[in-house]
N, C-alpha and C. Protein backbone atom coordinates (compact mmCIF):
# COMPACT_ATOMS: atom_id res chain seq x y z
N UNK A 1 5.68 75.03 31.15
CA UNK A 1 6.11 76.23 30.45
C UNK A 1 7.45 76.65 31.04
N UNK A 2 8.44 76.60 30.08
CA UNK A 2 9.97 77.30 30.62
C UNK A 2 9.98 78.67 30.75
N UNK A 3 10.69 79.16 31.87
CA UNK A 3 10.71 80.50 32.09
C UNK A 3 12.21 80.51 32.29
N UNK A 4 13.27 81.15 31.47
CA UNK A 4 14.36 80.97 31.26
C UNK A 4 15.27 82.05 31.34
N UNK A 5 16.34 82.64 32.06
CA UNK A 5 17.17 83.44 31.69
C UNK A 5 18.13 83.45 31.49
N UNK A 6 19.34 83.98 30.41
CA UNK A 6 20.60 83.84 30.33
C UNK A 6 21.41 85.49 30.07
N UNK A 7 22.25 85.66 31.05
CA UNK A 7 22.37 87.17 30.54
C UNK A 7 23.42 87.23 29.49
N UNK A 8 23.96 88.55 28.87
CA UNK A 8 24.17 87.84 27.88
C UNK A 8 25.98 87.91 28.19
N UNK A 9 26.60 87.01 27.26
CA UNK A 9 27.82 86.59 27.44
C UNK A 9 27.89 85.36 28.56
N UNK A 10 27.38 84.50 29.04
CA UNK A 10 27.51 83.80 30.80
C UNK A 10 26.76 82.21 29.53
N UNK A 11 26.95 81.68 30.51
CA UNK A 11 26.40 80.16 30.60
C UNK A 11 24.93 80.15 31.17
N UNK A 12 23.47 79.36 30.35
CA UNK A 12 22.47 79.50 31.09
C UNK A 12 22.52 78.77 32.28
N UNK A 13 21.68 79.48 32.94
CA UNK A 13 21.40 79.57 34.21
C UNK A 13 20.58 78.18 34.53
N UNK A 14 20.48 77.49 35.61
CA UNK A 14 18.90 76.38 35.39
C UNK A 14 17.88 77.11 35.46
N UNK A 15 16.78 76.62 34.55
CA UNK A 15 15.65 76.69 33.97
C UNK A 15 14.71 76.90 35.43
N UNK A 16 13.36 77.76 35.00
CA UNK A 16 12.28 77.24 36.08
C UNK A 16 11.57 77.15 35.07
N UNK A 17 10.17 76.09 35.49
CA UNK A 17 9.23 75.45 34.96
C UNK A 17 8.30 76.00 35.22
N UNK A 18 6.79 76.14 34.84
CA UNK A 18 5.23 75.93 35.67
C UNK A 18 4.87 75.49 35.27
N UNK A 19 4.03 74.41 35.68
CA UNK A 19 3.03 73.55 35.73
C UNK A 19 1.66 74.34 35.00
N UNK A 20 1.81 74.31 34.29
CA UNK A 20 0.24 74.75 33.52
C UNK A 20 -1.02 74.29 34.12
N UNK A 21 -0.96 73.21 34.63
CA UNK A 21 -2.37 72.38 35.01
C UNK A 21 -2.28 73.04 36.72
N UNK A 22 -1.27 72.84 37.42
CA UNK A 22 -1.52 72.85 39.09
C UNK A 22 -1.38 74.61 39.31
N UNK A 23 -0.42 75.18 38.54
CA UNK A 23 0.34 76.56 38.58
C UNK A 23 1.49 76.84 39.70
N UNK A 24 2.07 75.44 40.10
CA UNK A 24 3.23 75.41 40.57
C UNK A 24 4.11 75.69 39.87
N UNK A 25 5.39 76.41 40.56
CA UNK A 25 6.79 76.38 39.80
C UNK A 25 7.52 76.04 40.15
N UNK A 26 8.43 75.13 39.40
CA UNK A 26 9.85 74.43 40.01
C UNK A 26 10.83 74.96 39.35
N UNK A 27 12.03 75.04 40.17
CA UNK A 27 13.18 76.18 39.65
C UNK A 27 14.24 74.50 39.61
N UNK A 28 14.73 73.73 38.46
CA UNK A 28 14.96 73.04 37.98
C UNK A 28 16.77 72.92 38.14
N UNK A 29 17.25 72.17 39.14
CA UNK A 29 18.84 71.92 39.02
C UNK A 29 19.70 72.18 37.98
N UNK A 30 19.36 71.00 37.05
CA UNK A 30 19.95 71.26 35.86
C UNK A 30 19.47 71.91 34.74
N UNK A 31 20.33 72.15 33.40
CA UNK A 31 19.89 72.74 32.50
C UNK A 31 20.29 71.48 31.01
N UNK A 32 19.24 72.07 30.13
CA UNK A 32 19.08 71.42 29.14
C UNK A 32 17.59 71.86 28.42
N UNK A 33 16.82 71.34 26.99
CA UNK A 33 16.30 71.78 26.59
C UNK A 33 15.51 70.41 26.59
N UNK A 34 15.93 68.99 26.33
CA UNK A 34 15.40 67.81 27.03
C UNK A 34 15.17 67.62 28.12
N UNK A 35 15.55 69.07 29.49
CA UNK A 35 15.10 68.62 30.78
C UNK A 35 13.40 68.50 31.55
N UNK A 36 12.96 69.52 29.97
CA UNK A 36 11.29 69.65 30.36
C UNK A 36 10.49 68.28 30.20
N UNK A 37 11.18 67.09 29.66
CA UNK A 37 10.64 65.85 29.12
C UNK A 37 10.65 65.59 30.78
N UNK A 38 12.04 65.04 30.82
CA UNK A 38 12.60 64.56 32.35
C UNK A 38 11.39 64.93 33.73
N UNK A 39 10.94 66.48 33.29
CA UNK A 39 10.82 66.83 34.66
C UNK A 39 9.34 66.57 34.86
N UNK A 40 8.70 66.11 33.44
CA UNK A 40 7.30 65.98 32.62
C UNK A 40 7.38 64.37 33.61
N UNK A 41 8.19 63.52 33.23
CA UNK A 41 8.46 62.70 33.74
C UNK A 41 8.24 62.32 35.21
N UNK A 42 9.23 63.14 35.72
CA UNK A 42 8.74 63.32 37.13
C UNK A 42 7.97 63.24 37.90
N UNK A 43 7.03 64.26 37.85
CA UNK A 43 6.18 65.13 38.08
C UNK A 43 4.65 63.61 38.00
N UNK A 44 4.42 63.30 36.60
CA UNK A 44 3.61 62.14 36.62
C UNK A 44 3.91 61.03 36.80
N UNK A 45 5.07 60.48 37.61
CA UNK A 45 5.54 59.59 38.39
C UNK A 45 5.10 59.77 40.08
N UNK A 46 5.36 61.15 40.31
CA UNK A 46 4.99 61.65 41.80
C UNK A 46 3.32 61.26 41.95
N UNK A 47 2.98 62.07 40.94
CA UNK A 47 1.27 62.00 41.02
C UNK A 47 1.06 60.64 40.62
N UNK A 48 1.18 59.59 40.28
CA UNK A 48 0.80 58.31 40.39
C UNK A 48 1.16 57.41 41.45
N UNK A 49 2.54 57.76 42.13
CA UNK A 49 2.60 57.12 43.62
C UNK A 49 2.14 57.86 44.75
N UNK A 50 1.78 59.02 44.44
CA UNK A 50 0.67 59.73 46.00
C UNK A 50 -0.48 59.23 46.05
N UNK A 51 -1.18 58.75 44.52
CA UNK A 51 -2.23 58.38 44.08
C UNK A 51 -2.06 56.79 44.78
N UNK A 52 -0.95 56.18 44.60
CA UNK A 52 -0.75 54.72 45.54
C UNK A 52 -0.52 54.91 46.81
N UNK A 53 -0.98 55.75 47.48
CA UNK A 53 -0.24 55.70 49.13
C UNK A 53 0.77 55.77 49.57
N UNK A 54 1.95 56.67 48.53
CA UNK A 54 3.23 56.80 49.15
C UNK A 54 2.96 58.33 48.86
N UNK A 55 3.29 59.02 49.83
CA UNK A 55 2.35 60.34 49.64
C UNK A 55 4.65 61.41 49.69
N UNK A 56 4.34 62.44 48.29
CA UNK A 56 5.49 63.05 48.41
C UNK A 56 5.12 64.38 48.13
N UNK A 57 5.09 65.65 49.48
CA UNK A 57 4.31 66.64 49.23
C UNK A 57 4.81 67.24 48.17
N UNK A 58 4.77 68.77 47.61
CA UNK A 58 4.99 69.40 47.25
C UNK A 58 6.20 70.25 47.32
N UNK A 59 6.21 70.81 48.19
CA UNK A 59 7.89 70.91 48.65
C UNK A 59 8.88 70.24 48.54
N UNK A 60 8.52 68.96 48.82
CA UNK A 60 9.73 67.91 48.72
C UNK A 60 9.90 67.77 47.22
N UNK A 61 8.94 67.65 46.52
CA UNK A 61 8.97 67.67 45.05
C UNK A 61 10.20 68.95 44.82
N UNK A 62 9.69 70.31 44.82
CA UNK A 62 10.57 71.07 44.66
C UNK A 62 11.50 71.52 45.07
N UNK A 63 11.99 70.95 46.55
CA UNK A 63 13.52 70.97 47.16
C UNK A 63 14.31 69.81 46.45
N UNK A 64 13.35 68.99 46.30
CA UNK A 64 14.33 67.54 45.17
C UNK A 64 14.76 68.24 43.93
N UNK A 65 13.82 68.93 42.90
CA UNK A 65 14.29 69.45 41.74
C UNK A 65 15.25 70.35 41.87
N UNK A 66 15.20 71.17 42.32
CA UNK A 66 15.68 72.58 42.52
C UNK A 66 17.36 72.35 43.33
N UNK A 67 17.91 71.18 43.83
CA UNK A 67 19.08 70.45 44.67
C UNK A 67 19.58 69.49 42.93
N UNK A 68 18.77 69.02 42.76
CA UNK A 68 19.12 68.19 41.71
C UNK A 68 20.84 68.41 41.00
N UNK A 69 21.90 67.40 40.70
CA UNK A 69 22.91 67.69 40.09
C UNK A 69 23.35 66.33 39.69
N UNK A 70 23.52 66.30 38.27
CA UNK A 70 23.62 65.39 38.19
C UNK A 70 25.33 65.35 37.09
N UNK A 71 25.92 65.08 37.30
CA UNK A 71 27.80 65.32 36.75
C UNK A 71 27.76 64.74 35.28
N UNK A 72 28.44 65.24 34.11
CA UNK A 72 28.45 65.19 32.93
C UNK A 72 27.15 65.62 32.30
N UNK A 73 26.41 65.82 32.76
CA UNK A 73 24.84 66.18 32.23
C UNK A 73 24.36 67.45 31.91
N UNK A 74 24.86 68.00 30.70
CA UNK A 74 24.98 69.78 30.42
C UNK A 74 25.79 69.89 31.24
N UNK A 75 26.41 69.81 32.16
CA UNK A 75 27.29 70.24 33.28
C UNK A 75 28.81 71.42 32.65
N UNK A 76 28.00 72.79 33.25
CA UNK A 76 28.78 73.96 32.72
C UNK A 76 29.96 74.04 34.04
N UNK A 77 31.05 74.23 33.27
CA UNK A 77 32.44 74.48 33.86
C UNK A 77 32.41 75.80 33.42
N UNK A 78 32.44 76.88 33.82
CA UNK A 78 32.56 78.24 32.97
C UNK A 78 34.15 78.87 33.20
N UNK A 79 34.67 78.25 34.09
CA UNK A 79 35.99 79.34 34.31
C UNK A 79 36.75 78.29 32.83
N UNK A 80 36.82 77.30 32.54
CA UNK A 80 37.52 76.81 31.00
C UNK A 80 36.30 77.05 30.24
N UNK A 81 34.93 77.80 29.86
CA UNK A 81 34.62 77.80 28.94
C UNK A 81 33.84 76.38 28.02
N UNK A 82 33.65 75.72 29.23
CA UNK A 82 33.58 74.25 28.97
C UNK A 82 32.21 73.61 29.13
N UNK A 83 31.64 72.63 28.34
CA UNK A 83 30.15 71.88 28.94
C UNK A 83 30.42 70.90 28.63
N UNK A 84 30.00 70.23 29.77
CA UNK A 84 30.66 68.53 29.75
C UNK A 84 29.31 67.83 29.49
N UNK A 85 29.14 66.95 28.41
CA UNK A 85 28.00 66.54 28.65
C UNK A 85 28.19 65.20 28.16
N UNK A 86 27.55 63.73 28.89
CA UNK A 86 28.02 62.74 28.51
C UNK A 86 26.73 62.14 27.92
N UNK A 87 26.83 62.39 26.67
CA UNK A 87 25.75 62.03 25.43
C UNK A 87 26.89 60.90 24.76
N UNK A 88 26.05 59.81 24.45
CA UNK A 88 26.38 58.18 24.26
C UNK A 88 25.73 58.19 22.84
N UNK A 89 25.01 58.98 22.53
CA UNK A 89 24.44 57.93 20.89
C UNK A 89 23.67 59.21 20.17
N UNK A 90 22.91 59.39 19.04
CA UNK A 90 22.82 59.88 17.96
C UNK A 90 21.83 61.17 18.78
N UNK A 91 20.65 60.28 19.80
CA UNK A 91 19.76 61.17 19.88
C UNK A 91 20.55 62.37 21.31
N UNK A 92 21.31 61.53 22.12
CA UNK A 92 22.05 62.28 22.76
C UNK A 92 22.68 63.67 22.39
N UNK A 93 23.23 63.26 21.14
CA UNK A 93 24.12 64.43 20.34
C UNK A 93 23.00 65.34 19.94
N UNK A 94 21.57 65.05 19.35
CA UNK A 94 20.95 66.45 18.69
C UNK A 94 20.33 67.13 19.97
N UNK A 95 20.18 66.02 21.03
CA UNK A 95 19.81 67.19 22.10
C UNK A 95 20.63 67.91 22.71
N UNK A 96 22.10 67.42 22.45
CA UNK A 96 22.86 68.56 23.11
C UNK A 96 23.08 69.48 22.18
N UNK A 97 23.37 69.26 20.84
CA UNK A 97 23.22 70.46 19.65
C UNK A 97 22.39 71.75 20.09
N UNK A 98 21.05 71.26 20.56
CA UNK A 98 19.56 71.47 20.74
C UNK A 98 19.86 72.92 21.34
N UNK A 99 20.61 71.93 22.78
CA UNK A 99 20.08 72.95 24.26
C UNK A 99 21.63 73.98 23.79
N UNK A 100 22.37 73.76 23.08
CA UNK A 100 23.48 74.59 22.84
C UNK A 100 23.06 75.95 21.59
N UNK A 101 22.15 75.39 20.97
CA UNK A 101 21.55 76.20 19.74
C UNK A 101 20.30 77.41 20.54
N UNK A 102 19.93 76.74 21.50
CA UNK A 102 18.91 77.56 21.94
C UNK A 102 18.88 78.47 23.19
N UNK A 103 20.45 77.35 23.84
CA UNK A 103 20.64 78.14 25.37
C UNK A 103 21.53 78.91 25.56
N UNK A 104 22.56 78.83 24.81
CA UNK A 104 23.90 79.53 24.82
C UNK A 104 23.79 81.04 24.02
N UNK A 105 24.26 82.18 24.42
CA UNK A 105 24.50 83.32 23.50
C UNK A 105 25.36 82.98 22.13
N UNK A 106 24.73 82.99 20.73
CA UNK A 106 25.43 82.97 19.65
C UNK A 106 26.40 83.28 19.56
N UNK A 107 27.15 84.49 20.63
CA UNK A 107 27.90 85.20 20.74
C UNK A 107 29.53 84.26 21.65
N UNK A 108 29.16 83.63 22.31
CA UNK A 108 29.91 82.69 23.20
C UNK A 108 30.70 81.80 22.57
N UNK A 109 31.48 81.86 22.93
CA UNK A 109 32.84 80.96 22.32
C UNK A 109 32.61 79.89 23.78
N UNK A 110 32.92 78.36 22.83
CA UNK A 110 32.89 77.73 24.08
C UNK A 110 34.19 76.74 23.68
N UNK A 111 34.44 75.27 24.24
CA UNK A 111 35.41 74.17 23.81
C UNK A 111 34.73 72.69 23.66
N UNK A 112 34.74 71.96 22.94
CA UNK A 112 34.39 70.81 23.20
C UNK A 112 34.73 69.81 23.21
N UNK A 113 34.52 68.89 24.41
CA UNK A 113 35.69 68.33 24.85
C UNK A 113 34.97 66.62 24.09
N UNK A 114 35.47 65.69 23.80
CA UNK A 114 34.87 64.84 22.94
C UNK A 114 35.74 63.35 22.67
N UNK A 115 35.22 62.80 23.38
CA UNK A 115 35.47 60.94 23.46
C UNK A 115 34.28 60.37 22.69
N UNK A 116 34.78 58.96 22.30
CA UNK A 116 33.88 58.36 21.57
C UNK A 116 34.42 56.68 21.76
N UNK A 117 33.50 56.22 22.03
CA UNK A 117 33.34 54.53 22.28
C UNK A 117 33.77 53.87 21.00
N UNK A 118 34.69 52.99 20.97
CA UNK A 118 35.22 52.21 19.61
C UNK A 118 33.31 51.73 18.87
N UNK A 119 32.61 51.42 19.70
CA UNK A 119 31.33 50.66 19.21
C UNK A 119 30.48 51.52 18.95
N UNK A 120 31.05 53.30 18.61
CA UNK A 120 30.23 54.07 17.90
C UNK A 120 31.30 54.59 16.93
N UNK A 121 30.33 54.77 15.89
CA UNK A 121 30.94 55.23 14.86
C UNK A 121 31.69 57.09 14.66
N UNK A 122 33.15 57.21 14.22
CA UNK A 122 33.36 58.43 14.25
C UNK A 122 32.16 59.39 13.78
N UNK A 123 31.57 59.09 12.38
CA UNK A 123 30.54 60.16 12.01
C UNK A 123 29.69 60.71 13.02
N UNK A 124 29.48 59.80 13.92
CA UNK A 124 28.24 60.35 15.05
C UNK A 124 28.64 61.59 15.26
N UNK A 125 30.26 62.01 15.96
CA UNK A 125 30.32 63.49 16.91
C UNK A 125 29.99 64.37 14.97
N UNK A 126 29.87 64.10 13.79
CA UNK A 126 29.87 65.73 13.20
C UNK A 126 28.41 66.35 12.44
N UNK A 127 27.04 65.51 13.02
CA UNK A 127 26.07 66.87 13.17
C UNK A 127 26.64 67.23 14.63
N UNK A 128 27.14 66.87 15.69
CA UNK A 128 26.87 67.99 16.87
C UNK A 128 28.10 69.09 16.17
N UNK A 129 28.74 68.74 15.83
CA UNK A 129 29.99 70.07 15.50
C UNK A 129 29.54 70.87 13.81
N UNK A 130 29.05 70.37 13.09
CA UNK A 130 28.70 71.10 11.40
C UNK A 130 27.96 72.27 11.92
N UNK A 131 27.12 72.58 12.91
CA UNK A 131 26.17 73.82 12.93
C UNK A 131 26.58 74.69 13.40
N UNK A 132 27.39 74.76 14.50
CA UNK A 132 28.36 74.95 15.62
C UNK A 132 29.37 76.02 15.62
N UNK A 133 29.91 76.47 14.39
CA UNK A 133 30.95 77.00 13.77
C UNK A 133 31.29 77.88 14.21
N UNK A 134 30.11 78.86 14.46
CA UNK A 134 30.44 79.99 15.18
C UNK A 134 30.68 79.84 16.50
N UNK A 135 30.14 79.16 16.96
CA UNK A 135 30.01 78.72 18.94
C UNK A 135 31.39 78.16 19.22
N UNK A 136 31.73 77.06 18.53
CA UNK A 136 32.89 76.29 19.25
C UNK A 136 34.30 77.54 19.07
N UNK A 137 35.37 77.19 19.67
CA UNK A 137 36.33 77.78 19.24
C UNK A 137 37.78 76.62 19.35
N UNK A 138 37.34 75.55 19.81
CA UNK A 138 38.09 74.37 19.48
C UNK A 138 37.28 72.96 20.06
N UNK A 139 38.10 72.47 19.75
CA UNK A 139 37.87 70.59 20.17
C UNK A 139 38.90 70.24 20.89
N UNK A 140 38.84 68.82 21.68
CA UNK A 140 40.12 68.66 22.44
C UNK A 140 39.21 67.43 22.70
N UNK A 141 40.08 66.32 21.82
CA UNK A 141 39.48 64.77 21.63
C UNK A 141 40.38 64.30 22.88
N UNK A 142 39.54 63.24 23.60
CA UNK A 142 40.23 62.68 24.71
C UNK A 142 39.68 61.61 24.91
N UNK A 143 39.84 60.39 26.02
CA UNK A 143 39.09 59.15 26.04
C UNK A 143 39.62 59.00 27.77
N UNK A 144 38.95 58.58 28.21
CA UNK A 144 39.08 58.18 29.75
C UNK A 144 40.27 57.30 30.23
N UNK A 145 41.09 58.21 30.97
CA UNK A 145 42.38 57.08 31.42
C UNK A 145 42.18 55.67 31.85
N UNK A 146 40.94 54.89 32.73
CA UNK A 146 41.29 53.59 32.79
C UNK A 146 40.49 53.20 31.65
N UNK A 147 40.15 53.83 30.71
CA UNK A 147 38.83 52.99 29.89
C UNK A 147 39.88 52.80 28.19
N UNK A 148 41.44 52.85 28.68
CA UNK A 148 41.79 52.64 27.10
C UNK A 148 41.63 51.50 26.40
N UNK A 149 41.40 51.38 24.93
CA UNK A 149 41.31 50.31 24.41
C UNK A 149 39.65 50.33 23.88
N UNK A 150 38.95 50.86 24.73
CA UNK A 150 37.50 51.01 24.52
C UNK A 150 37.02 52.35 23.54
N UNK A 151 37.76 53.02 23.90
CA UNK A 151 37.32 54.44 23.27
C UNK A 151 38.03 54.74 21.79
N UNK A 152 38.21 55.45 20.77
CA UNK A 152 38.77 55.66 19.79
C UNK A 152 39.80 56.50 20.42
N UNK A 153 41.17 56.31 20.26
CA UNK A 153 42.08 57.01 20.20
C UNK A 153 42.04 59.21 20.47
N UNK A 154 42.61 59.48 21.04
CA UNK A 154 42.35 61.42 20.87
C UNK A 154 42.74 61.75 19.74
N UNK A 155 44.43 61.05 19.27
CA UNK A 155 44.59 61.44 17.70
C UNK A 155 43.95 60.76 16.81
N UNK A 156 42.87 59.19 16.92
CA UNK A 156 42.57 59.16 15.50
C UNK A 156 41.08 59.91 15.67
N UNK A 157 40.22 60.46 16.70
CA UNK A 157 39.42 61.27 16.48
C UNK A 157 39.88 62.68 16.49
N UNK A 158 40.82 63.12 16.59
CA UNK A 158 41.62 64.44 15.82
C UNK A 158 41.71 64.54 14.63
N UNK A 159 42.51 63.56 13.77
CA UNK A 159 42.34 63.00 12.85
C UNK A 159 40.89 63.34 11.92
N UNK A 160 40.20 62.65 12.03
CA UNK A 160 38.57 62.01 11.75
C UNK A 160 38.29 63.65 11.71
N UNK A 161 38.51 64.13 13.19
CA UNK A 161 37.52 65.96 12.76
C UNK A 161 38.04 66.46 12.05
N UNK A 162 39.59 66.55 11.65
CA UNK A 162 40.37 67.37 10.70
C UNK A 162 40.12 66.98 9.21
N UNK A 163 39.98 65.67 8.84
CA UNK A 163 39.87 65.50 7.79
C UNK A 163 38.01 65.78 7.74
N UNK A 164 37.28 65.46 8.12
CA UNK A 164 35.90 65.14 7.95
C UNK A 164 34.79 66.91 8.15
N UNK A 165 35.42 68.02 8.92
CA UNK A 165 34.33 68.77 9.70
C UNK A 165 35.18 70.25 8.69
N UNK A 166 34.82 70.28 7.23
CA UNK A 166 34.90 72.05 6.98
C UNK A 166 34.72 72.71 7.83
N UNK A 167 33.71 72.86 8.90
CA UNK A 167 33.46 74.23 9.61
C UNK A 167 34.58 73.67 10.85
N UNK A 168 35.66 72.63 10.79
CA UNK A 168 36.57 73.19 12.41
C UNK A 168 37.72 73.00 11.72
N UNK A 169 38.07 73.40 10.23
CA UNK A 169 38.95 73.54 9.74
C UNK A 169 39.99 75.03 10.49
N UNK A 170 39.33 75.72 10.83
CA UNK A 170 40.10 76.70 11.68
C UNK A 170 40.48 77.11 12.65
N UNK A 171 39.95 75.88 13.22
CA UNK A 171 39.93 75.75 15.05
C UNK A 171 40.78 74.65 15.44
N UNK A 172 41.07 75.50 16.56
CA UNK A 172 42.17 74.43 17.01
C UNK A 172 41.79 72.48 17.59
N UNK A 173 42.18 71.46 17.37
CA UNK A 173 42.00 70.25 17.59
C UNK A 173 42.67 69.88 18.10
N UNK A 174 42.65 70.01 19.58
CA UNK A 174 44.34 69.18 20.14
C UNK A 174 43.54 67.63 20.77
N UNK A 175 44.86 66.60 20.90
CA UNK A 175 44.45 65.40 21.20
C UNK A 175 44.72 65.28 22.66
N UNK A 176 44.36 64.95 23.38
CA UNK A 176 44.78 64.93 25.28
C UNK A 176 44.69 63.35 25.51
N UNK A 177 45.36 62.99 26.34
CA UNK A 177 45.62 61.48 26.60
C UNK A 177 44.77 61.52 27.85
N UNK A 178 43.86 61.85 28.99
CA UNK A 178 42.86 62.19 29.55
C UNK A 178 42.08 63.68 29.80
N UNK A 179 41.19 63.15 30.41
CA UNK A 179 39.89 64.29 30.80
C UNK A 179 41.10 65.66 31.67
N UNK A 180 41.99 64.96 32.30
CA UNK A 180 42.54 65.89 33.05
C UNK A 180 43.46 66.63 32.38
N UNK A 181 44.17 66.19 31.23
CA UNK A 181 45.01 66.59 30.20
C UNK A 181 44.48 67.76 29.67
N UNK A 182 42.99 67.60 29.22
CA UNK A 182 42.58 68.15 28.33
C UNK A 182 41.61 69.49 29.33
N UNK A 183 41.56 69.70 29.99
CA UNK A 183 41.34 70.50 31.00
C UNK A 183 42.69 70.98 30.98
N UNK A 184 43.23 71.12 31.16
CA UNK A 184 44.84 71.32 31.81
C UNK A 184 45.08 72.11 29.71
N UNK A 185 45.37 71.59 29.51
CA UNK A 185 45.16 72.74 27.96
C UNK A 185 44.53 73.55 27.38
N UNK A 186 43.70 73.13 27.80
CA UNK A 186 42.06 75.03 27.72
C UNK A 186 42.49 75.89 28.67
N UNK A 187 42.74 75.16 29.47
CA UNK A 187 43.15 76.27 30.73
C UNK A 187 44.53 77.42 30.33
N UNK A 188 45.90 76.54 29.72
CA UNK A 188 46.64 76.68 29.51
C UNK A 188 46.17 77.63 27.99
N UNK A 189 45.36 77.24 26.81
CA UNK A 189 45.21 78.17 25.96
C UNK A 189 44.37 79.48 26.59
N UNK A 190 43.32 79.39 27.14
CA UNK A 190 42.44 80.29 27.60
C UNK A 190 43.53 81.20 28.42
């Protein structure tokens, strides 16, 4: 069971959990709305190797969760307004839609920052951006400085959102030639 707070205007906070069955609570590193699977995960991984003789108390369970950080993963930047999250494929994108639809204040303007692998298709990034309209307040397409050649271009996925996404017809789309570029221009618009 999630026990969740976000005040309002801010970035959520990480999640705590309880255990329905034991009535433990774990106060959870990261945030996300797919993290209750993960931690579901966990949790009956632990209890099947204590059950084998590798014994991992309880505490350690919840000093592990609760330390947990894991980089690109929901990972909130709040002074740019920013969530970095490195979602790779279709189901990636509706769970970050997900945890953005359910975790964020409606009210929050955020940026999204957005690379894409030549061996995925442009359509993938526009269910995460069609629902969004109100939330985003721009895009800022970029692709990883040593990884060129692999990724689609910043202007032809500038491009792709301008022609393809009615709802970011009014938002700004700038193209950044890296991650650091494009940081370095939110900053500079913000």
């Amino acid at each position: 069971q999630e026990q969740r707070t976000t005040a309002p205007g801010h970035f959520p906070e990480p999640s705590r959990y309880r255990n329905l069955v034991s009535g433990e609570t774990y106060a959870l590193g990261l945030v996300g709305t797919y993290q209750k699977h993960n931690l579901a995960t966990v949790l009956a991984t632990c209890d099947v190797l204590n059950r084998h003789g590798l014994t991992i108390s309880p505490k350690a369970i919840q000093l592990g969760l609760a330390q947990v950080v894991w980089p690109g993963r929901f990972q909130v930047l709040e002074s740019v307004r920013l969530i970095v999250d490195g979602s790779h494929n279709l189901d990636g994108f509706k769970s970050l839609k997900q945890t953005c639809q359910t975790q964020l204040p409606q009210t929050m303007g955020l940026f999204v920052g957005l690379s894409l692998q030549k061996n995925r298709p442009l359509e993938m990034a526009l269910p995460l951006l069609q629902d969004l309209p109100q939330t985003v307040l721009g895009v800022v397409c970029t692709q990883p400085k040593d990884k060129v050649g692999l990724y689609h271009t910043p202007m032809e996925l500038r491009r792709f959102l301008r022609d393809h996404s009615p709802a970011l017809r009014t938002r700004p789309i700038w193209a950044a030639e890296s991650p650091a570029e494009a940081l370095w221009m939110l900053q500079r618009w913000l």
